[in-house]
Each structure stands twice: as C-alpha cells, then as structure tokens.
N, C-alpha and C. Protein backbone atom coordinates (compact mmCIF):
# COMPACT_ATOMS: atom_id res chain seq x y z
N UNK A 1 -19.17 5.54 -3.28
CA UNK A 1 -18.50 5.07 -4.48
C UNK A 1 -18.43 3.55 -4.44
N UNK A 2 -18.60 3.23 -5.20
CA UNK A 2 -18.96 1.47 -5.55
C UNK A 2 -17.55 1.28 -5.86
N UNK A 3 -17.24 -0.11 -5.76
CA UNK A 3 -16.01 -0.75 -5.59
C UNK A 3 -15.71 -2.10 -6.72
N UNK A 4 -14.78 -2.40 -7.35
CA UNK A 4 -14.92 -3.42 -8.59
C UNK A 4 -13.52 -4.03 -8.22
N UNK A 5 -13.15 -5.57 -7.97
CA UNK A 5 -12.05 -6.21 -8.30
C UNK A 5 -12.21 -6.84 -9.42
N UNK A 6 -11.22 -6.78 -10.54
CA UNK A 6 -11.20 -7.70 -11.74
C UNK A 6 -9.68 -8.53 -11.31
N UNK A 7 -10.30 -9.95 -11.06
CA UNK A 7 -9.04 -10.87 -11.40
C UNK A 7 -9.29 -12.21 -12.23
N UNK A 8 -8.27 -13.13 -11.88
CA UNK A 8 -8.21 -13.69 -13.07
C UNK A 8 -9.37 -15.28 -12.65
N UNK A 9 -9.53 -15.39 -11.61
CA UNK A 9 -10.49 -16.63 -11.50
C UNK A 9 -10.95 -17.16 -10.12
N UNK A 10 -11.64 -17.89 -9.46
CA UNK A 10 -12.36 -17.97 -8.71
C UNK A 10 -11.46 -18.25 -7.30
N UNK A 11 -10.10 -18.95 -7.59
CA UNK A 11 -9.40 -19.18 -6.71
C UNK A 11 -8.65 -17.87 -6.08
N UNK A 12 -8.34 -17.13 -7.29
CA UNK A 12 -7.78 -15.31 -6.71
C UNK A 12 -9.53 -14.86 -5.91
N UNK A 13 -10.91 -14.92 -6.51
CA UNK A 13 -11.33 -14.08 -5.63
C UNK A 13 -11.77 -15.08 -4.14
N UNK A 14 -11.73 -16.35 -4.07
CA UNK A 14 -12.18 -16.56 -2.90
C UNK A 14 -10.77 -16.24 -1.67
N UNK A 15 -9.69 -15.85 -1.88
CA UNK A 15 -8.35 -15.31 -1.50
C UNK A 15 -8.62 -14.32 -0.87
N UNK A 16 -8.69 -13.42 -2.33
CA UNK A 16 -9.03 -11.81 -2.05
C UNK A 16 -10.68 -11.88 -1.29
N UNK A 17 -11.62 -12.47 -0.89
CA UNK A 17 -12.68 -12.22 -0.46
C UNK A 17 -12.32 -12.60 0.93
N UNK A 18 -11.27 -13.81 1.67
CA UNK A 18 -11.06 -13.97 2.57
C UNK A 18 -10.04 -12.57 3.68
N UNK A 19 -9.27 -12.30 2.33
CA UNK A 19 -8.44 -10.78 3.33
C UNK A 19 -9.34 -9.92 3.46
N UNK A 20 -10.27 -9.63 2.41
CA UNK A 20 -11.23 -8.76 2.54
C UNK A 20 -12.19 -8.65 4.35
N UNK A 21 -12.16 -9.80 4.11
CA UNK A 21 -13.10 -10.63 5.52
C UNK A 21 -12.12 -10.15 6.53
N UNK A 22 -10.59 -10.39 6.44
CA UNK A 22 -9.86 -10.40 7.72
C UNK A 22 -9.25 -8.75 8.33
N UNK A 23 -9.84 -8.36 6.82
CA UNK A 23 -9.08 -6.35 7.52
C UNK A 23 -10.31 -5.86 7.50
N UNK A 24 -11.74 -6.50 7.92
CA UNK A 24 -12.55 -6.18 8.65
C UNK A 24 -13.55 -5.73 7.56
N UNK A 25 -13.45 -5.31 6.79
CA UNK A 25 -14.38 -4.46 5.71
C UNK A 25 -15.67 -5.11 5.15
N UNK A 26 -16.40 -3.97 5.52
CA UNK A 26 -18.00 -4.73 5.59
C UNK A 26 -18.52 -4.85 4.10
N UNK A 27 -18.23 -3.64 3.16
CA UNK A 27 -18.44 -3.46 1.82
C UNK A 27 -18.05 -4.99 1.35
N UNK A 28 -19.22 -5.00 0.31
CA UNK A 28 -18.85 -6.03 -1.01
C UNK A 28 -18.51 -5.30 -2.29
N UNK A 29 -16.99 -5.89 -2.57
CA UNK A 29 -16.60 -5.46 -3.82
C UNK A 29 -17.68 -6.34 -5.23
N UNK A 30 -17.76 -6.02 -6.46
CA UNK A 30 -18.17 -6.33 -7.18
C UNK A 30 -16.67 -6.99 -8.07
N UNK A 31 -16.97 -8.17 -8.34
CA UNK A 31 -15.80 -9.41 -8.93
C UNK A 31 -16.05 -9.54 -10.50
N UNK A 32 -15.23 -9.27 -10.66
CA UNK A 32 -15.45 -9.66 -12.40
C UNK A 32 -14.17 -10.66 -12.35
N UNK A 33 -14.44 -11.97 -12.48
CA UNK A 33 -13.28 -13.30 -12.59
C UNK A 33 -13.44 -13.18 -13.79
N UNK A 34 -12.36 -13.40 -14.88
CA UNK A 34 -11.96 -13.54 -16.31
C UNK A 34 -11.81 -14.81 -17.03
N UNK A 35 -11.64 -15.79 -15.93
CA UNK A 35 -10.94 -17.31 -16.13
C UNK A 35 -9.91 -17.04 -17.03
N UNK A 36 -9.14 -16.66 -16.12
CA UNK A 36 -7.38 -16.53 -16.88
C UNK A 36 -6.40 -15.30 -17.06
N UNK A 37 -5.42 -15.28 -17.01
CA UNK A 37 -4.65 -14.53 -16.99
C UNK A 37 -4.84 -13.34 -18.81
N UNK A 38 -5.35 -14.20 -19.83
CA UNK A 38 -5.16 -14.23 -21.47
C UNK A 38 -5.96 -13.15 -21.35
N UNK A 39 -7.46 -13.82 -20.41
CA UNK A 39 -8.60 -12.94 -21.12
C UNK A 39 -8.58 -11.55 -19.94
N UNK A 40 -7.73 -11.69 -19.12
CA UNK A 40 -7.77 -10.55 -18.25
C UNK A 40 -6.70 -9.45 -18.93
N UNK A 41 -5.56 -9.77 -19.44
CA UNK A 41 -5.10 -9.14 -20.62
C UNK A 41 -5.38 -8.58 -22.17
N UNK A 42 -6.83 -8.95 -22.21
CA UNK A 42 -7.60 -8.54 -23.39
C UNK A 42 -9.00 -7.61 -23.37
N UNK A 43 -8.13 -6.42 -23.40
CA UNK A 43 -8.99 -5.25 -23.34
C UNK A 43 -10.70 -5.68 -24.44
N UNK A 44 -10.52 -6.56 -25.45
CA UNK A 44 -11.57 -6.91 -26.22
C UNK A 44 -12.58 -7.62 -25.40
N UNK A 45 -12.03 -8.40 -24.14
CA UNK A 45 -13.34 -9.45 -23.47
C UNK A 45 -14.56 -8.52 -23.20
N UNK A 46 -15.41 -9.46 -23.67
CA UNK A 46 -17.27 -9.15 -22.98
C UNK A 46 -17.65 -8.75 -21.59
N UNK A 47 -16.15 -8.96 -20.80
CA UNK A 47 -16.82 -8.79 -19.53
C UNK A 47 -15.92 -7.01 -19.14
N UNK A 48 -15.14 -6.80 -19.87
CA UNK A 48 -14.30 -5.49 -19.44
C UNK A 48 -15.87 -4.39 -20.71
N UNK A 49 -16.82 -4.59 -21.76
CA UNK A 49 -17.55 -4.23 -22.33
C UNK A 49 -18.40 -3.64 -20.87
N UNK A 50 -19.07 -4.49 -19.90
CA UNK A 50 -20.01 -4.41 -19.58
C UNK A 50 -19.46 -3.88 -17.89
N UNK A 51 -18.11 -3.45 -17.52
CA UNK A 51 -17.50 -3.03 -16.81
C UNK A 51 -17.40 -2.10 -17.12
N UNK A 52 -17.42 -1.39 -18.11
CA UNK A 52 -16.88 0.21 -18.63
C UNK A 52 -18.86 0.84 -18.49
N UNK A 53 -19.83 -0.17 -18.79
CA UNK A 53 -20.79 1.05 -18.93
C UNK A 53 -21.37 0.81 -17.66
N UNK A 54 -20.87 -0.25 -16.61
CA UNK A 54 -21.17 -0.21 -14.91
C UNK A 54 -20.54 1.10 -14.24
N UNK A 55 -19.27 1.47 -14.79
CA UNK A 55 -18.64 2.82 -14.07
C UNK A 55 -18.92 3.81 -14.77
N UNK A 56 -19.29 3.99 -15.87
CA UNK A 56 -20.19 4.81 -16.90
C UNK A 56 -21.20 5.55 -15.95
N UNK A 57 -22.22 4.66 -15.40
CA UNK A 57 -23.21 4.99 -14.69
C UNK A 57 -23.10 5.28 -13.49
N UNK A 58 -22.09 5.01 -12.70
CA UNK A 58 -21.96 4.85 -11.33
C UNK A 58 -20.60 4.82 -10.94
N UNK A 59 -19.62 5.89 -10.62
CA UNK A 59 -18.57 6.15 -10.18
C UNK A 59 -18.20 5.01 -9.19
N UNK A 60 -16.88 4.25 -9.51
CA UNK A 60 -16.20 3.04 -9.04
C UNK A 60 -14.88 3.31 -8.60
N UNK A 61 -14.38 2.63 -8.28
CA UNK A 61 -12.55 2.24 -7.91
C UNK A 61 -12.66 1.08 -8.13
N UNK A 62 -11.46 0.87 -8.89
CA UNK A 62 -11.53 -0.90 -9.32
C UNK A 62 -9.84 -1.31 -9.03
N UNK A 63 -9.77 -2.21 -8.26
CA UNK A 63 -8.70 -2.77 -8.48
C UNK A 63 -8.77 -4.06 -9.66
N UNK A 64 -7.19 -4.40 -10.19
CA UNK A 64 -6.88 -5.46 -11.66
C UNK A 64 -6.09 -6.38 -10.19
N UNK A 65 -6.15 -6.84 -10.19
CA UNK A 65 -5.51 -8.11 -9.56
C UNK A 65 -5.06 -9.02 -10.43
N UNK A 66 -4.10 -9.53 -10.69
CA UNK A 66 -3.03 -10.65 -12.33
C UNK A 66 -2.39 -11.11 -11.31
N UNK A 67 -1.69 -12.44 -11.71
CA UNK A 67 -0.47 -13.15 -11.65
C UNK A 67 0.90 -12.66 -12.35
N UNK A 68 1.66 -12.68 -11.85
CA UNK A 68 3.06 -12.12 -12.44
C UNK A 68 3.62 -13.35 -13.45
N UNK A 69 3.15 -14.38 -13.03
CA UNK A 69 4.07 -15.83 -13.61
C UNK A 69 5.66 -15.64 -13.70
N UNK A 70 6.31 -16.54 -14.71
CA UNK A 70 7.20 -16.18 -15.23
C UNK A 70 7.42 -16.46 -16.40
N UNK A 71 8.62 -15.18 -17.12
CA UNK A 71 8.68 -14.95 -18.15
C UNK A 71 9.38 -16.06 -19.11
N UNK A 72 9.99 -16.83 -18.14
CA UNK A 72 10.68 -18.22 -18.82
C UNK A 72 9.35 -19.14 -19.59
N UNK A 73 8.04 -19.00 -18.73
CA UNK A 73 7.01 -19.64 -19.59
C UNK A 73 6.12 -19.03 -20.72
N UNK A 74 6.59 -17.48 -20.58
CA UNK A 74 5.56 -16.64 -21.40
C UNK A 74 6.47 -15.50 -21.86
N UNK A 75 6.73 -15.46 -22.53
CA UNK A 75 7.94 -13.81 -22.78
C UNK A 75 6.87 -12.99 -23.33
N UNK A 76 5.77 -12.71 -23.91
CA UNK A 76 5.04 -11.61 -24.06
C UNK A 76 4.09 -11.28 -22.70
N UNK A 77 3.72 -12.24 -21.71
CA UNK A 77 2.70 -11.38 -20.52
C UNK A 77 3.40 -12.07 -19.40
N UNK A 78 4.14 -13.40 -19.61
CA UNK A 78 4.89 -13.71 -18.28
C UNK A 78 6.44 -12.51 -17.79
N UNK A 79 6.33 -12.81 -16.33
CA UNK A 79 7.13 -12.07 -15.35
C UNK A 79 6.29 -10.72 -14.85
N UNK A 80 7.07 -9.92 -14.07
CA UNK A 80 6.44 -9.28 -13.28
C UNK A 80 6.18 -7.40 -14.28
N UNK A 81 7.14 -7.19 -14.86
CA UNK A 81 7.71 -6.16 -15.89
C UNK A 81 6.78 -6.33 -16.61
N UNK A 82 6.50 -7.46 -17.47
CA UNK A 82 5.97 -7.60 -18.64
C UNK A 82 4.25 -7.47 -18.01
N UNK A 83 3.94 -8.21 -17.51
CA UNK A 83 2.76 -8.16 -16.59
C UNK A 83 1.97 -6.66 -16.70
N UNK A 84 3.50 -5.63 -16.00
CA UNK A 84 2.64 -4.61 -15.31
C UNK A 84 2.19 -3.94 -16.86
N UNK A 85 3.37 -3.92 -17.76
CA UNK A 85 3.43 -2.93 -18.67
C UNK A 85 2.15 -3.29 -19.68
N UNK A 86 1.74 -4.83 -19.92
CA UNK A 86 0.37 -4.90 -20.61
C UNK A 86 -0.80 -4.70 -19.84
N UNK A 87 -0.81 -5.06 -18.02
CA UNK A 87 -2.11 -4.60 -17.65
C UNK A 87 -2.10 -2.47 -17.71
N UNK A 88 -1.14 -2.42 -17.79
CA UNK A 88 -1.46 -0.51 -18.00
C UNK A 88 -1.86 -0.47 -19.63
N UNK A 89 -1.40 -0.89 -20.45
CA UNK A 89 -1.77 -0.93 -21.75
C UNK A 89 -3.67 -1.08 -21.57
N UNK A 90 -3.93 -2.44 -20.87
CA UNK A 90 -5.13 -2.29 -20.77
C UNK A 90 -6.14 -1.58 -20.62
N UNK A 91 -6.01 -0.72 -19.43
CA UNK A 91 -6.24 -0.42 -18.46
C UNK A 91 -6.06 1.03 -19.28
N UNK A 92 -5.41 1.39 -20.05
CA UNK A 92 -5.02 2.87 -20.62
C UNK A 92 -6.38 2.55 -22.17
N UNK A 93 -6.47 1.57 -22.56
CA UNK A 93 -7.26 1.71 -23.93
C UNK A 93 -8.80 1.43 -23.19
N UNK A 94 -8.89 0.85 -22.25
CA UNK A 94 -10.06 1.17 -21.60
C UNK A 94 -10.89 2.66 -20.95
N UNK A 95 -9.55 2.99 -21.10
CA UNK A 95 -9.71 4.38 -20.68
C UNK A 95 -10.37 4.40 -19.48
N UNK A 96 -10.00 3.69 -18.32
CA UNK A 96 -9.77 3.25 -16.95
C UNK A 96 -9.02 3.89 -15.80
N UNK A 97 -8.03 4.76 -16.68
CA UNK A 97 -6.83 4.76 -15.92
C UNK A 97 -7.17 5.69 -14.28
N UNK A 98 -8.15 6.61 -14.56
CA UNK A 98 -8.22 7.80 -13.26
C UNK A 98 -9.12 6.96 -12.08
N UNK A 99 -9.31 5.55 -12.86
CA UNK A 99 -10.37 5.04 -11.11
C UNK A 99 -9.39 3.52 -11.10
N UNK A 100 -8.65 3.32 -11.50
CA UNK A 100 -7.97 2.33 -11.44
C UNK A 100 -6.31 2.00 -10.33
N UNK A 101 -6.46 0.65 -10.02
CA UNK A 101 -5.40 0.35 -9.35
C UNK A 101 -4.75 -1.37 -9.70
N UNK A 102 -3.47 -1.43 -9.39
CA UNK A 102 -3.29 -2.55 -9.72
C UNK A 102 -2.57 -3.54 -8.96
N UNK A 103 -2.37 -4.72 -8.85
CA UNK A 103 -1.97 -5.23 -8.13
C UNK A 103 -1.69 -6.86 -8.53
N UNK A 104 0.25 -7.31 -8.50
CA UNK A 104 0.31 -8.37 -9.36
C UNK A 104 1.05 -9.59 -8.49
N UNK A 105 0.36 -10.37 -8.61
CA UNK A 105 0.42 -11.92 -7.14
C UNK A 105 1.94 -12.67 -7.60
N UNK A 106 2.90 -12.48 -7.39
CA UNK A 106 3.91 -13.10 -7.07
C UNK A 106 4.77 -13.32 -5.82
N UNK A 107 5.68 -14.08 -5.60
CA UNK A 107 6.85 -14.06 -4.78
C UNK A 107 7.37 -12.74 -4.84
N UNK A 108 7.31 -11.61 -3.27
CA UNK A 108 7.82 -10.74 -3.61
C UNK A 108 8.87 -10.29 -3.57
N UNK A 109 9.89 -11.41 -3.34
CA UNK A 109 11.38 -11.26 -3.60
C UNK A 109 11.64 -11.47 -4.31
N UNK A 110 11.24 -12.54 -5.25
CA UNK A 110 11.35 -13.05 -6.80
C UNK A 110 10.79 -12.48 -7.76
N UNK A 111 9.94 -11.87 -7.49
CA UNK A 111 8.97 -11.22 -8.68
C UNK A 111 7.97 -12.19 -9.61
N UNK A 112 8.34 -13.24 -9.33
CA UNK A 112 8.03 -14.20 -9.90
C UNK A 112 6.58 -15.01 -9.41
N UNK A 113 5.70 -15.55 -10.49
CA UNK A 113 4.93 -16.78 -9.85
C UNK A 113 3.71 -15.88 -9.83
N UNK A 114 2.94 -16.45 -8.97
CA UNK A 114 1.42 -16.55 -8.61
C UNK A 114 1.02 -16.25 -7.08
N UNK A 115 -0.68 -16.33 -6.94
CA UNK A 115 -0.95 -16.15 -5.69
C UNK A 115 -0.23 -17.68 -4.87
N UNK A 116 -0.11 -18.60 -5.14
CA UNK A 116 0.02 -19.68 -4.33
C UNK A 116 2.21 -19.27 -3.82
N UNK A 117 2.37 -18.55 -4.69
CA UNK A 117 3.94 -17.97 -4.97
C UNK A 117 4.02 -17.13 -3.46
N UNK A 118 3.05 -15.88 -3.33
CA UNK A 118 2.94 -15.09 -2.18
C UNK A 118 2.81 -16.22 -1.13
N UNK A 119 1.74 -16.46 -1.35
CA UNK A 119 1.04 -17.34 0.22
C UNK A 119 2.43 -18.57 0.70
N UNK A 120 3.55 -19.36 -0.21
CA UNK A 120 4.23 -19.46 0.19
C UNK A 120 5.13 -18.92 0.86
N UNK A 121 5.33 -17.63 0.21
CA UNK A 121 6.55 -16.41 0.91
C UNK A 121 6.15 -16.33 2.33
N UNK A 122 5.01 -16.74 2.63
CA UNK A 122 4.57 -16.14 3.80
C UNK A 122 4.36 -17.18 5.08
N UNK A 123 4.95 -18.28 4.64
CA UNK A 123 4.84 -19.00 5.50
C UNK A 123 6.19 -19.79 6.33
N UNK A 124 6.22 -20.35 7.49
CA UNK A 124 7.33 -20.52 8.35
C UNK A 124 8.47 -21.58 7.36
N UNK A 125 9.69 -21.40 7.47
CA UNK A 125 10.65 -22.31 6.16
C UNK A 125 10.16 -23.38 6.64
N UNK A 126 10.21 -24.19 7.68
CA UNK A 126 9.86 -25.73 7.55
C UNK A 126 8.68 -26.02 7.13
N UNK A 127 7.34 -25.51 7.23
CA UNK A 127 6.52 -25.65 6.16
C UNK A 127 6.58 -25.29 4.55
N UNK A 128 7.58 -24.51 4.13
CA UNK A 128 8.03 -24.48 2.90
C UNK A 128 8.77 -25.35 2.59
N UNK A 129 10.00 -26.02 3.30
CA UNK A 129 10.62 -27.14 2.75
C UNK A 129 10.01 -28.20 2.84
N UNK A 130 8.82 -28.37 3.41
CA UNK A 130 8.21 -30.07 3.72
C UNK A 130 7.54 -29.85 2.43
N UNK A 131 6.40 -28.79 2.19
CA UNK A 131 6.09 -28.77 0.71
C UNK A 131 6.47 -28.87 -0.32
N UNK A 132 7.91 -28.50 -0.22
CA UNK A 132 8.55 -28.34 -1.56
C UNK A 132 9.52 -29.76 -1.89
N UNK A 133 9.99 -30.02 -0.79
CA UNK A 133 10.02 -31.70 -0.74
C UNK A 133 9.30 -33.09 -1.09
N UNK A 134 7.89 -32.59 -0.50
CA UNK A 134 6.95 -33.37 -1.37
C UNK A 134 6.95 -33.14 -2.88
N UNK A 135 6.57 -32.01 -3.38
CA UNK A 135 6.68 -32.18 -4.58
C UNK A 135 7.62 -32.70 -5.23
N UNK A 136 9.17 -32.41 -4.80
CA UNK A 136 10.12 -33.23 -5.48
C UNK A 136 10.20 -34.51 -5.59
N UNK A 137 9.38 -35.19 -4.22
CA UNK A 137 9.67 -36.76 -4.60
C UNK A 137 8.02 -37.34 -5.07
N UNK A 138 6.72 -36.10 -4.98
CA UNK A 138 5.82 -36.78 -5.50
C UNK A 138 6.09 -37.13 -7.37
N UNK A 139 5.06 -38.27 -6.91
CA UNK A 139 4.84 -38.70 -8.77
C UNK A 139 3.86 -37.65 -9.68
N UNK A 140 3.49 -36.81 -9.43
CA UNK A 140 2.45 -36.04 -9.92
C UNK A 140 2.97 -35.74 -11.26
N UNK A 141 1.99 -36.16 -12.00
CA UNK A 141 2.12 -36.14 -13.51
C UNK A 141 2.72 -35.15 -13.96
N UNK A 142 1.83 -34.05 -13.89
CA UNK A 142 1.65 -32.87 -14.51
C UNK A 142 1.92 -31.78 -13.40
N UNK A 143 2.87 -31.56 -13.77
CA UNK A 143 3.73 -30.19 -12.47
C UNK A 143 3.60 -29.07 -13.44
N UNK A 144 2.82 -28.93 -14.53
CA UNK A 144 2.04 -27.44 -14.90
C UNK A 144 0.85 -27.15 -14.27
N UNK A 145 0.66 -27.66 -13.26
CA UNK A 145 -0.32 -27.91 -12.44
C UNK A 145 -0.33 -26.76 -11.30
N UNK A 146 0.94 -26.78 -11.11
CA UNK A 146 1.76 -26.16 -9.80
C UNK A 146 1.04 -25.57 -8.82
N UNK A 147 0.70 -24.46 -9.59
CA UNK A 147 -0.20 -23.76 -8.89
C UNK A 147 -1.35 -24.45 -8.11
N UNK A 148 -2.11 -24.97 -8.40
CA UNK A 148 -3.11 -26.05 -7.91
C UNK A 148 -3.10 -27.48 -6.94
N UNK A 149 -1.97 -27.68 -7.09
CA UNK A 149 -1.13 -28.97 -6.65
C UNK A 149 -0.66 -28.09 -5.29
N UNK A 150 -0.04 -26.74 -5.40
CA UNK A 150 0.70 -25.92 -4.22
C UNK A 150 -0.51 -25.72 -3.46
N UNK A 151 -1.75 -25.20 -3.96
CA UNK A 151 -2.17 -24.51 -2.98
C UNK A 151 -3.48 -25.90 -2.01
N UNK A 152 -3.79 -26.68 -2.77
CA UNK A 152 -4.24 -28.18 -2.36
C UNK A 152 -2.98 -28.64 -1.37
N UNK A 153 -2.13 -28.77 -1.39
CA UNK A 153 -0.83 -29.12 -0.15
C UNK A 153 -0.86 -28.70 0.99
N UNK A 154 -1.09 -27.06 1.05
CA UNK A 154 -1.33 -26.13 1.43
C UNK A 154 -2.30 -26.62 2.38
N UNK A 155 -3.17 -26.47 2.26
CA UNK A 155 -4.46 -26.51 2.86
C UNK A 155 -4.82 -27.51 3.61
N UNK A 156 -4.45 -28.69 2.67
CA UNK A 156 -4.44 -30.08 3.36
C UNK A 156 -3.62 -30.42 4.36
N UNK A 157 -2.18 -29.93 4.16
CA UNK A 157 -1.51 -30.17 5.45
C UNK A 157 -1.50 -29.07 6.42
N UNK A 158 -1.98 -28.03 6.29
CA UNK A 158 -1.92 -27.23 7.54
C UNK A 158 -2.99 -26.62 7.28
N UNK A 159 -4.97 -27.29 7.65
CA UNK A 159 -5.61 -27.19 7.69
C UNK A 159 -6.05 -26.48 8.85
N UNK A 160 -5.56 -26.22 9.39
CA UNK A 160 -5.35 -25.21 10.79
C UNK A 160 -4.60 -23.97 11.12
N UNK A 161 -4.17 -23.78 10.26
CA UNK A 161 -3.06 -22.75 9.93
C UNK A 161 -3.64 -21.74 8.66
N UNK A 162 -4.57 -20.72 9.18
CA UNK A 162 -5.01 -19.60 7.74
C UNK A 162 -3.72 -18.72 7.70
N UNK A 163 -3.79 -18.58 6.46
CA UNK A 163 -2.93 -17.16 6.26
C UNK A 163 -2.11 -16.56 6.76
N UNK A 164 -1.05 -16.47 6.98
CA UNK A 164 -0.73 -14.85 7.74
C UNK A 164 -0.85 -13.39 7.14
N UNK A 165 -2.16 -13.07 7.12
CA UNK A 165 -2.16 -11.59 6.78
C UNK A 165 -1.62 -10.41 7.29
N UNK A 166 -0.39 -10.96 8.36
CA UNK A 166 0.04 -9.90 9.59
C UNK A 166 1.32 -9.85 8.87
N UNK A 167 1.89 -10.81 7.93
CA UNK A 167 3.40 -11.05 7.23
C UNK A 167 3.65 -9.31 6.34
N UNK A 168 4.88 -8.97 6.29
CA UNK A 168 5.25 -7.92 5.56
C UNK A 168 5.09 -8.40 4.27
N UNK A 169 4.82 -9.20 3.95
CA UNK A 169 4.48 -9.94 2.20
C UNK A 169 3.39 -9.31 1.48
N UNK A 170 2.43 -9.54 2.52
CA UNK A 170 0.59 -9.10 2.39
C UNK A 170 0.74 -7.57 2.70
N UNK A 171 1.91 -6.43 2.90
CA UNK A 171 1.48 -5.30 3.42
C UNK A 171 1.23 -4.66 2.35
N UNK A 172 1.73 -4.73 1.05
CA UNK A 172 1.05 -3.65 -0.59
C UNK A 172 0.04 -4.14 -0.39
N UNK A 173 -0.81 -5.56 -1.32
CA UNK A 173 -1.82 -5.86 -1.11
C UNK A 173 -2.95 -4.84 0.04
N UNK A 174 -2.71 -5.84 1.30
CA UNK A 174 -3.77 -4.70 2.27
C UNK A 174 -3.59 -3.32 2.18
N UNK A 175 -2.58 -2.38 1.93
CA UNK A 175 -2.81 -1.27 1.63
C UNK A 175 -3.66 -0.78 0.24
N UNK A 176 -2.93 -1.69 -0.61
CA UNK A 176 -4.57 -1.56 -2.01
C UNK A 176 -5.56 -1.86 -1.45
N UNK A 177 -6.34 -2.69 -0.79
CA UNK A 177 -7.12 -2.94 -0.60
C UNK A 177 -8.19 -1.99 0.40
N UNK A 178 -6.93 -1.91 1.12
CA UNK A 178 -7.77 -0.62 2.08
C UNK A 178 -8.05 0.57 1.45
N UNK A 179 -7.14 1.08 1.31
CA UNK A 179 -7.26 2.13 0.14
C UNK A 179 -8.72 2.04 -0.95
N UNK A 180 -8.77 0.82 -1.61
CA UNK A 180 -9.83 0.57 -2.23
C UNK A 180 -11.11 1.17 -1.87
N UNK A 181 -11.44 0.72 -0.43
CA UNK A 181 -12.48 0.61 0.41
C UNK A 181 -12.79 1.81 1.08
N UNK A 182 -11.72 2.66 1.09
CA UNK A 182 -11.44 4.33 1.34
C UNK A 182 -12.46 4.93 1.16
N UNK A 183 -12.86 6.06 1.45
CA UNK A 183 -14.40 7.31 1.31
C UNK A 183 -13.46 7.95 0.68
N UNK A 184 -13.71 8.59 -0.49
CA UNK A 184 -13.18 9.43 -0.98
C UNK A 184 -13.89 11.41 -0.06
C-alpha cells in the first residue's frame, strides 16, 4: 500500500521527512505541499483533483498534516477545534475518509500555533526563554513572521542540537506516522 502526506509547505515536509528519517522508515511517502494552510483547506485545489485519481488507482493511506494556529488570528480555520472540524469537512467531501488520517502541529498544551509551536514545547526552558527573550527585545519588523523568525533562531543558535524526537510532545505524531507506514 502506497503512502501520501498532504501538508501545508516545504518547511512542514522537510520536518516530517527528517522524523521520518529518525524512526527509521525506509519507505518514501509521496508529499503533496499545498503552500498554505487556505489551499490545504480547499477541497477545490488542483492538487487534492489529482490525489483522489492517484488512490483511485492504487490503494494509499494518507496522512493531512495542518497547523492549528490561532483562532484570535483566524476565527473560521484558526485554533485547534476549528482546524480539526474543517480538515474532516475536507477530507469527508473528498470522500477520503476510510484511508485517511490526521494530524494538527501546535503547542500541545496550548492547542495553539504551529510546527515551530511543537518543536518549541520540546525543548529545555532555558533555551525557550533565551529565544523568547530575543524576540522581545529584537527589532524585527514584522513579528507575523513568527513562525519563520522562530524556527531560523532555532537552528542558528543551537545548530547542534536536532530535535528531540524522544520528547512525549512528538509521541501522537510518531505514532501517526508509524502507523502510516504499517502493512496492513
């Protein structure tokens, strides 16, 4: 059975291609990136067209991988609620639902935010407060950025430091994922 992640852009799959790498799994999923949260919520895109007659032909499992955001910036697809209830909407008019799974990147105590949201949760507090400190006293223009600005910080200052994929944060995730990769 062939395998499909749909998320929202190149930064979720080079993420998801790195855990993929780290819980060992030799399979390549097939990526459909959306560029964006909008068009991954729009059962109408060209690329969910040409996804329906790929599993048409050839029995799949697909995980939806989204951002939860929050609903303070979006009240129709932001937060974690709102999120789940339009990617099942999707995912139900696609008529998707019996090979489908889902899975939505926030803070998972907050419910809130993005992949850069998790990958913070998951890291030691004094590297969360030095980050989050910087940002408060950087000048950075544009802090709708966040996401991008967080995960560039990230990287740059603890360029030696991957992931912890061993954190109870990452344990849904790797269980979708494994699961994914499953023999039926």
């Amino acid at each position: 059975m062939k395998v499909a992640i749909i998320c929202e852009g190149k930064g979720d799959r080079g993420f998801l291609e790195e855990f993929i790498k780290h819980l060992k799994i030799e399979t390549k999923p097939n990526f459909y990136t959306l560029s964006g949260k909008s068009n991954l919520l729009d059962p109408t895109h060209t690329k969910y067209q040409e996804l329906k007659i790929v599993v048409a032909a050839e029995p799949h499992k697909l995980l939806f991988v989204v951002d939860a955001d929050d609903v303070k910036n979006d009240t129709r697809h932001g937060g974690f609620e709102n999120t789940q209830q339009t990617l099942n909407q999707v995912i139900a008019e696609l008529e998707l639902g019996e090979v489908s799974n889902t899975y939505i990147m926030c803070d998972p105590m907050t419910k809130i935010g993005y992949l850069e949201s998790l990958i913070l949760s998951t890291i030691p507090e004094h590297q969360k407060n030095c980050i989050q400190s910087f940002l408060e006293c950087s000048e950075f223009k544009s802090k709708e950025n966040h996401k991008t600005i967080l995960n560039s910080i990230y990287k740059t200052a603890y360029p030696n430091t991957p992931y912890d994929f061993a954190h109870p944060h990452f344990d849904e995730l790797k269980n979708k994922l494994s699961s994914l990769f499953a023999s039926e």
